[in-house]
Each structure stands twice: as structure tokens, then as C-alpha cells.
Protein backbone atom coordinates (compact mmCIF):
# COMPACT_ATOMS: atom_id res chain seq x y z
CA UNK A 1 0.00 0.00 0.00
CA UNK A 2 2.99 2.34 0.14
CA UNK A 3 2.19 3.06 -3.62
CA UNK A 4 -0.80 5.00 -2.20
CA UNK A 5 0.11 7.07 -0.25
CA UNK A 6 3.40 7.92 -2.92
CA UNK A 7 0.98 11.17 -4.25
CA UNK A 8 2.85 14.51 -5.45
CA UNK A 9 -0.22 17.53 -6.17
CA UNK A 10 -1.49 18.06 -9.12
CA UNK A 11 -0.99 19.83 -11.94
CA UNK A 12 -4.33 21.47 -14.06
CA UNK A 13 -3.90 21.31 -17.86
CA UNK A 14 -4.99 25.03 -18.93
CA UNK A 15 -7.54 23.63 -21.40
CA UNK A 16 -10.81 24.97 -19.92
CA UNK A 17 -14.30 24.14 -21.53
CA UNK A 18 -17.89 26.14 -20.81
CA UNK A 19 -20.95 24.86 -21.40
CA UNK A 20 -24.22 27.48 -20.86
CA UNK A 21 -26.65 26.19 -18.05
CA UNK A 22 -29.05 27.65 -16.25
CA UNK A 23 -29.11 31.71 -15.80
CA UNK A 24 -26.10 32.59 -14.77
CA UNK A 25 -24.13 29.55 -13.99
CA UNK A 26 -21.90 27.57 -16.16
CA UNK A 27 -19.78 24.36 -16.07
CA UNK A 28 -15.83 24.35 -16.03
CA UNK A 29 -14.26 20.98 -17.23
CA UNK A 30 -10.43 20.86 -16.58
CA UNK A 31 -7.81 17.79 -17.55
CA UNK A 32 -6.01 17.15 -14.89
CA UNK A 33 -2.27 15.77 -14.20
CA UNK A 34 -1.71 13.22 -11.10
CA UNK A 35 0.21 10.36 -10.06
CA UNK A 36 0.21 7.39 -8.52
CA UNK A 37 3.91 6.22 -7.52
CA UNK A 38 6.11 7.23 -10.59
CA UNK A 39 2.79 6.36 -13.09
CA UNK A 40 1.58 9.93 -14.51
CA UNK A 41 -2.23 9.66 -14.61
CA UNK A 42 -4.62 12.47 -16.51
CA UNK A 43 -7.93 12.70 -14.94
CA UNK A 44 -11.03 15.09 -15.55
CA UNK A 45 -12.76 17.72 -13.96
CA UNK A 46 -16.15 19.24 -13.90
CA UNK A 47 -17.64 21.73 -11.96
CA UNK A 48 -20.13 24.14 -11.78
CA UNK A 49 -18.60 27.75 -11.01
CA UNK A 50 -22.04 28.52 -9.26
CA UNK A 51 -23.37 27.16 -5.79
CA UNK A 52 -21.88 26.63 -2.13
CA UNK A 53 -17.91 27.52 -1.89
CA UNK A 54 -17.94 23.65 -0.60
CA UNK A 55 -20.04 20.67 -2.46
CA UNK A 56 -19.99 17.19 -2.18
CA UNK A 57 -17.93 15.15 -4.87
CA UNK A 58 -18.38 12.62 -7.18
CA UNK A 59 -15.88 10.08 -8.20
CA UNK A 60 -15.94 8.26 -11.27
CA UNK A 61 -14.15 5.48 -12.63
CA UNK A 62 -14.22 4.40 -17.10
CA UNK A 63 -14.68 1.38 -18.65
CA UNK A 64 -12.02 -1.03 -20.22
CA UNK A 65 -11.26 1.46 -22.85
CA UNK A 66 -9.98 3.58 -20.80
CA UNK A 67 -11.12 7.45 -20.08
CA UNK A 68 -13.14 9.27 -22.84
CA UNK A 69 -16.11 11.19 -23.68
CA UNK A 70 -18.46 8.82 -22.79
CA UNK A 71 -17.58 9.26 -18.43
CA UNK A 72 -16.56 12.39 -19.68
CA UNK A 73 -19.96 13.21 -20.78
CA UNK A 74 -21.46 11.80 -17.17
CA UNK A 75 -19.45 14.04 -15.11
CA UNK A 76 -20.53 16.77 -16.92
CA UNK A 77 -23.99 15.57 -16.28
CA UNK A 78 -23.14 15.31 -12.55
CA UNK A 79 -21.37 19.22 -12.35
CA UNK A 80 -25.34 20.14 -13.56
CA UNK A 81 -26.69 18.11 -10.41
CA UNK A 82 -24.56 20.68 -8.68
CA UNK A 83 -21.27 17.94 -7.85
CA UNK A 84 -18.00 18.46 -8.52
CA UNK A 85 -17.47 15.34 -10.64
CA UNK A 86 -13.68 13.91 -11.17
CA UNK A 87 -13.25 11.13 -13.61
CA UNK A 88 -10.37 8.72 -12.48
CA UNK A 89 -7.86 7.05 -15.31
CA UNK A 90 -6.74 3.86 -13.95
CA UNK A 91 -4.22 3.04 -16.82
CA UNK A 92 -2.19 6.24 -17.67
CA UNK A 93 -1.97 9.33 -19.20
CA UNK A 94 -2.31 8.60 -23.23
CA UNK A 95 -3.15 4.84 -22.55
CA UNK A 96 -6.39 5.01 -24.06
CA UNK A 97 -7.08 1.24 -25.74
CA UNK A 98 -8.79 1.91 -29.67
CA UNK A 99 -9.88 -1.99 -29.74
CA UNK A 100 -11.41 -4.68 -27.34
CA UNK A 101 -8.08 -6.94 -27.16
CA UNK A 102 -6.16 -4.37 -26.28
CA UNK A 103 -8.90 -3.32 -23.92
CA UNK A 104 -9.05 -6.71 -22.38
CA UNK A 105 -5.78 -7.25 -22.19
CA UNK A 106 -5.05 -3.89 -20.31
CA UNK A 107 -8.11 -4.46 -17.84
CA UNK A 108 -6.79 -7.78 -17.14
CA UNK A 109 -3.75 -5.98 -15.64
CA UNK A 110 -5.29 -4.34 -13.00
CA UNK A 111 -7.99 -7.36 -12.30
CA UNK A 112 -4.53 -9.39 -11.97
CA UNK A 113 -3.50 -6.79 -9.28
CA UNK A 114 -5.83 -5.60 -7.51
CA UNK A 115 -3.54 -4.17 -5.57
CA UNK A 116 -2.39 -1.94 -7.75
CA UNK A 117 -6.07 -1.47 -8.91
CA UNK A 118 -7.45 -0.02 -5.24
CA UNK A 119 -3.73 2.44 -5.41
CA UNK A 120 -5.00 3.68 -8.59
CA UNK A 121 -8.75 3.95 -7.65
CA UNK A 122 -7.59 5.24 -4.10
CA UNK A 123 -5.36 7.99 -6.00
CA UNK A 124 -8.22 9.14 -7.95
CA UNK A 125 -10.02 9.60 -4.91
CA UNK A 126 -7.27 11.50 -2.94
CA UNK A 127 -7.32 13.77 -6.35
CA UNK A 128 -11.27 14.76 -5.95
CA UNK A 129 -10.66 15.49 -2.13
CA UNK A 130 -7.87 18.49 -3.09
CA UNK A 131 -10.16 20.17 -6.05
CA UNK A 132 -11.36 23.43 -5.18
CA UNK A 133 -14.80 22.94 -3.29
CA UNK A 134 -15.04 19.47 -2.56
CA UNK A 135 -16.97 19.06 0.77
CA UNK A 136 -14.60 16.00 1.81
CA UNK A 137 -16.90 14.99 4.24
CA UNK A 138 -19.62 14.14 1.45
CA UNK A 139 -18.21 12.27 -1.12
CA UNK A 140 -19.22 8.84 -3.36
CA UNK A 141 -17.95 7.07 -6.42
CA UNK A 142 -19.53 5.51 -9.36
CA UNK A 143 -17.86 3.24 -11.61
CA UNK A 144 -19.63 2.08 -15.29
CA UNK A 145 -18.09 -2.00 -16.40
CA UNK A 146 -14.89 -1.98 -15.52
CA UNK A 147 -15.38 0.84 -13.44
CA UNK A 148 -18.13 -0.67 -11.38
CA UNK A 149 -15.50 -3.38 -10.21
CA UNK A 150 -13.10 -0.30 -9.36
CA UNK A 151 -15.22 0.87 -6.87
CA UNK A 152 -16.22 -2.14 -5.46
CA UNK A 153 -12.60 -2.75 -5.25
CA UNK A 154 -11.97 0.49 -3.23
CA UNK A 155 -14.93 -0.28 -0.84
CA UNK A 156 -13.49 -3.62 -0.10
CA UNK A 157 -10.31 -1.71 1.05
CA UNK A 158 -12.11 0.15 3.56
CA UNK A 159 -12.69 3.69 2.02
CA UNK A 160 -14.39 5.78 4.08
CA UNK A 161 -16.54 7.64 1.69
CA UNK A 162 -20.66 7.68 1.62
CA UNK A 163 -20.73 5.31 -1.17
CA UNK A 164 -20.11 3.44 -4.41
CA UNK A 165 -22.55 2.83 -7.22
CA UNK A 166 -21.36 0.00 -9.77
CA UNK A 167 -23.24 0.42 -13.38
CA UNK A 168 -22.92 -2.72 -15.18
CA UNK A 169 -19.88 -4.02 -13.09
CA UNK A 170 -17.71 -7.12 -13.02
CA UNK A 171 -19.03 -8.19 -9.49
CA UNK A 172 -16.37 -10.89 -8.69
CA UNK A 173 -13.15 -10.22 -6.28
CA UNK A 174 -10.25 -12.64 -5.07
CA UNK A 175 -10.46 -11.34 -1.41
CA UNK A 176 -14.52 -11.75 -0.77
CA UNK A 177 -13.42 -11.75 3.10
CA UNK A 178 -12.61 -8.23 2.27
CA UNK A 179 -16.25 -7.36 2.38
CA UNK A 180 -15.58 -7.07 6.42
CA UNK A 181 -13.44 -3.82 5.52
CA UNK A 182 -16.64 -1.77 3.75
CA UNK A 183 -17.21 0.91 5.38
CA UNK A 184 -19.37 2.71 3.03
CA UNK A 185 -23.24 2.14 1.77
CA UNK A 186 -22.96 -0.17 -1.45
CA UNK A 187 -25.73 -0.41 -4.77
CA UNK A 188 -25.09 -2.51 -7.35
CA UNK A 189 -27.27 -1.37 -10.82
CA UNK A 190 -27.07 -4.80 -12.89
CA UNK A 191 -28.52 -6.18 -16.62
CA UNK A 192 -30.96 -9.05 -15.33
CA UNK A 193 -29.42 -11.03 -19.27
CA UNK A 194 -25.83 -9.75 -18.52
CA UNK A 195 -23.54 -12.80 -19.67
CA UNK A 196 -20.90 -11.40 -18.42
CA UNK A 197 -21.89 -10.97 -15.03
CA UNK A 198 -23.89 -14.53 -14.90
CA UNK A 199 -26.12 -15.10 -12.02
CA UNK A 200 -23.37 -17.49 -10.32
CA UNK A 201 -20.96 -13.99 -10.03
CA UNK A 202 -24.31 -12.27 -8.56
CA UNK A 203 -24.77 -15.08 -6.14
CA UNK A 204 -21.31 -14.92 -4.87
CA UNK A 205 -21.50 -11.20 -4.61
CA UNK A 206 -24.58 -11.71 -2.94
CA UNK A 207 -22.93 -13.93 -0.28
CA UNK A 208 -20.05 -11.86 -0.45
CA UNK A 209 -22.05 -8.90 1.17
CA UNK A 210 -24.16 -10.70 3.74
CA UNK A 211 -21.22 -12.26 5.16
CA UNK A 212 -19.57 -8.83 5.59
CA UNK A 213 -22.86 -7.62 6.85
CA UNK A 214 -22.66 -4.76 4.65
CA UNK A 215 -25.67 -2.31 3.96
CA UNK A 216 -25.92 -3.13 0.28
CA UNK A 217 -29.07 -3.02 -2.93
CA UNK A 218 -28.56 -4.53 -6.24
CA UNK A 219 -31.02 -3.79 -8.69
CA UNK A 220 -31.44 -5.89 -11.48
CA UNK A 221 -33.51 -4.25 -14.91
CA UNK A 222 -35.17 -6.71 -17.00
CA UNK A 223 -33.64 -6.98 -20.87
CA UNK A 224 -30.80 -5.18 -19.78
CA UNK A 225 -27.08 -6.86 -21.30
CA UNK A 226 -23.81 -5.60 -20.40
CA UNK A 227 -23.26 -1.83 -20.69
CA UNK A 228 -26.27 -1.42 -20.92
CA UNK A 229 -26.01 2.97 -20.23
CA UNK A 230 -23.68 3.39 -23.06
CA UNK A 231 -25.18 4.35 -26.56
CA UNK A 232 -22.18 3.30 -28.13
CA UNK A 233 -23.09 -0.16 -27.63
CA UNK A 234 -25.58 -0.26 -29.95
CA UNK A 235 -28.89 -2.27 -29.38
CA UNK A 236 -27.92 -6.16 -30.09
CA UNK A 237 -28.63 -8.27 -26.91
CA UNK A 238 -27.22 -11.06 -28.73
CA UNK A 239 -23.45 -9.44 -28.35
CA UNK A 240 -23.66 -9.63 -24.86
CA UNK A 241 -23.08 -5.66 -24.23
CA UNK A 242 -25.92 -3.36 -25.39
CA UNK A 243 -27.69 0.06 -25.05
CA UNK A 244 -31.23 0.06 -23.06
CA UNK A 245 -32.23 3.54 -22.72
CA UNK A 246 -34.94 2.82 -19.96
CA UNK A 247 -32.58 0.46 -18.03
CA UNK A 248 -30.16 3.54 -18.46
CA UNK A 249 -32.48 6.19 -17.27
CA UNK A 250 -33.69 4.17 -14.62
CA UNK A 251 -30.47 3.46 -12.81
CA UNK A 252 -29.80 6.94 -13.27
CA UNK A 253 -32.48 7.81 -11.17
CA UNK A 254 -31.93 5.14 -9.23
CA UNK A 255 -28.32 6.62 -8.17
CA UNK A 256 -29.51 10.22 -7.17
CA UNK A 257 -32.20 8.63 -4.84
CA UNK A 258 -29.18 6.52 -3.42
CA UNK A 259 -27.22 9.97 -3.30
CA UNK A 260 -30.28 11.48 -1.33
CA UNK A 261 -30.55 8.69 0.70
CA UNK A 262 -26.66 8.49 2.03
CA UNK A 263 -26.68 12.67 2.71
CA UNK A 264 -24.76 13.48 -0.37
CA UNK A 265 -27.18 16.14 -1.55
């Protein structure tokens, strides 16, 4: 765990993006330069430059392909709910995957470690606490696929944060005895068909979080596949991984009650 706590501050990347809201506010999203150990990572923030001087924070975590618009695109959604939203990168600064092998095979890394997958999740998460307004007392993370099992992962290492929402998640861990760690409310928004996730992963997770007697909801939507928020997916339940735009809005909702319900708001 010395890898954790092996942080130097961060540096903001002077790109800076607006995007009109309501009267008189606006959204700032900022790149921004960390590290974990000697790794140099390149996360992103939103805010909205409106509001309380201190507001809770959101952590998210990408998919296998690394960071891009698409998480991108949700913490900007989550600045307009009035968070200050920082997307983690797990792999790297510039290692961005362009096809699934590559994807797999660099997701497989951290799964391998996960070790070295709770340092970089844990990083991430000591990045939202310095930006600018972050009410560290109020903070949760939300993780879509590969994501989801990120911040599982960093609830099983004992974070103490409000909570962690996994969208479409790998629910599986080598250390379920870990579970005795969380600290932290846990909901779990899952595709009832997901192949990936099959129902023996859900049972173990299941298990998993009664045995830690952890406060916990999964909620399962019916025709919902893997990745199942992501429009890039297109809309063939047959691949496995697949857009469902009720499933999506639903869990969406389904989060800000959770938010509401663990004092974020």
C-alpha cells in the first residue's frame, strides 16, 4: 500500500471548456495531471462555477477502454446536479485502448492486481478530495463496467466515503473476506441477461455482502445486457453488451435517490 500514499499535487492542464446552463451559472471541465507512484495519470474535472464555496464530490471510474467522452460526458452531467465530478484514469496518461483486445488485455492488468487497482482507484479519490470545493466529508464514487468493479474494489479496502454505485460491473473479487473492511453504503445497478456478469458472479456477490454484513441493494432491470447505459453499444442483446435507454435512465435515477438517501445532496 505504500504506492498510495506515494501522491505529489497536481498539476491542471490550462484547457478549460464552458458549457451554458441555467441563468447565470456555467460548467468548467479541466484535464487534470496526477500520479500514482512514478505512473503519470490524466484525470477530468467538472464543476459548476455557481453554488456553495464547498459541495460534495463525485468520483468516477471508465470502462475497459480507458477514459473518454463517454464518463466524460457523465461528469458533466453530474457538475449540472450541482457535484464536482472527477473522472479517475486507472491506466495512464495517453493509454487510451482503440480496440477490445487491447482493452481486455489492459483491464486484465489491474484485475490481476488488484492491488495496484485499489492504489490507482484510491489515487483518484485523494485527487477529488484536493479540487477546489469538494466538501470531503460528502463524497461517493460511481464506476460504469470496468469501473463498477473499481469501486467495489476500493470499498473492499475500507474507504471511508458515503458510497459506491457499480453500473454494469464485473461483481467478482479474489479477497470476498474483504467485504468485512466496507465501510461505506454499497448499490449494485445490474442487466438481469448480462452474460458477463452470470447469475453465479451475482450469487457470490450476494454472499459476499451478507457475510460482511454490509448495507448493500442490487437492482437488477429486465432486458438489460452488459453496458447497458452506453449508446455506443448499440442495441444487439445477442453481443452480450448493449444500449437500453430505460434500463439507463432508470439506474440513473436510481443513483440520485441513493445519493439522497446516504446525505450526499
Amino acid at each position: 500500500m505504500t504506492a498510495i500514499h506515494n501522491l505529489v499535487r497536481y498539476w491542471l492542464i490550462p484547457t478549460v471548456c464552458f458549457f451554458s446552463m441555467q441563468a447565470g451559472a456555467e460548467v468548467v471541465t479541466q484535464a487534470v495531471e496526477y500520479r500514482q507512484g512514478n505512473t503519470v495519470l490524466e484525470g477530468f474535472v467538472a464543476y459548476d462555477t455557481h453554488g456553495p464555496a464547498k459541495r460534495p464530490g463525485v468520483l468516477i471510474v471508465h470502462e475497459w477502454t480507458g477514459l473518454g467522452p463517454y464518463v466524460k460526458g457523465r461528469a458533466e452531467r453530474l457538475a449540472h446536479l450541482g457535484y464536482v465530478a472527477f473522472a479517475a484514469d486507472i491506466y495512464g496518461k495517453g493509454v487510451r485502448p482503440g480496440n477490445p483486445k487491447d482493452a481486455a488485455a489492459t483491464a486484465a492488468i489491474y484485475k490481476n492486481d488488484r492491488g495496484l487497482f485499489r492504489a490507482r482507484v484510491h489515487a483518484a479519490l485523494e485527487e477529488l478530495r484536493r479540487q477546489k470545493g469538494v466538501d470531503p466529508t460528502r463524497i461517493a464514487a460511481i464506476g460504469y463496467c470496468f469501473g463498477g468493479t473499481a469501486v467495489l474494489e476500493l470499498a473492499r479496502a475500507g474507504a471511508n466515503i458515503k458510497g459506491v454505485v457499480s453500473f454494469h460491473g464485473g461483481l467478482d473479487t479474489p479477497t470476498p473476506d474483504d467485504a468485512r473492511h466496507i465501510r461505506t453504503q454499497v448499490l449494485v445497478l445490474h442487466g438481469a441477461d448480462d452474460p458477463f456478469v452470470p447469475a453465479g458472479q451475482v450469487k457470490a456477490f450476494e454472499d459476499e455482502m451478507r457475510a460482511g454484513n454490509v448495507d448493500w441493494q442490487l437492482v437488477k432491470y429486465s432486458k438489460a445486457v452488459h453496458s447497458f447505459t452506453n449508446p455506443d453499444a448499440g442495441n444487439d442483446n445477442s453481443k452480450g453488451a448493449a444500449y437500453n435507454a430505460e434500463a439507463d435512465r432508470r439506474s440513473w435515477e436510481e443513483m440520485k435517490h441513493f445519493f439522497k438517501d446516504i446525505g450526499l445532496e
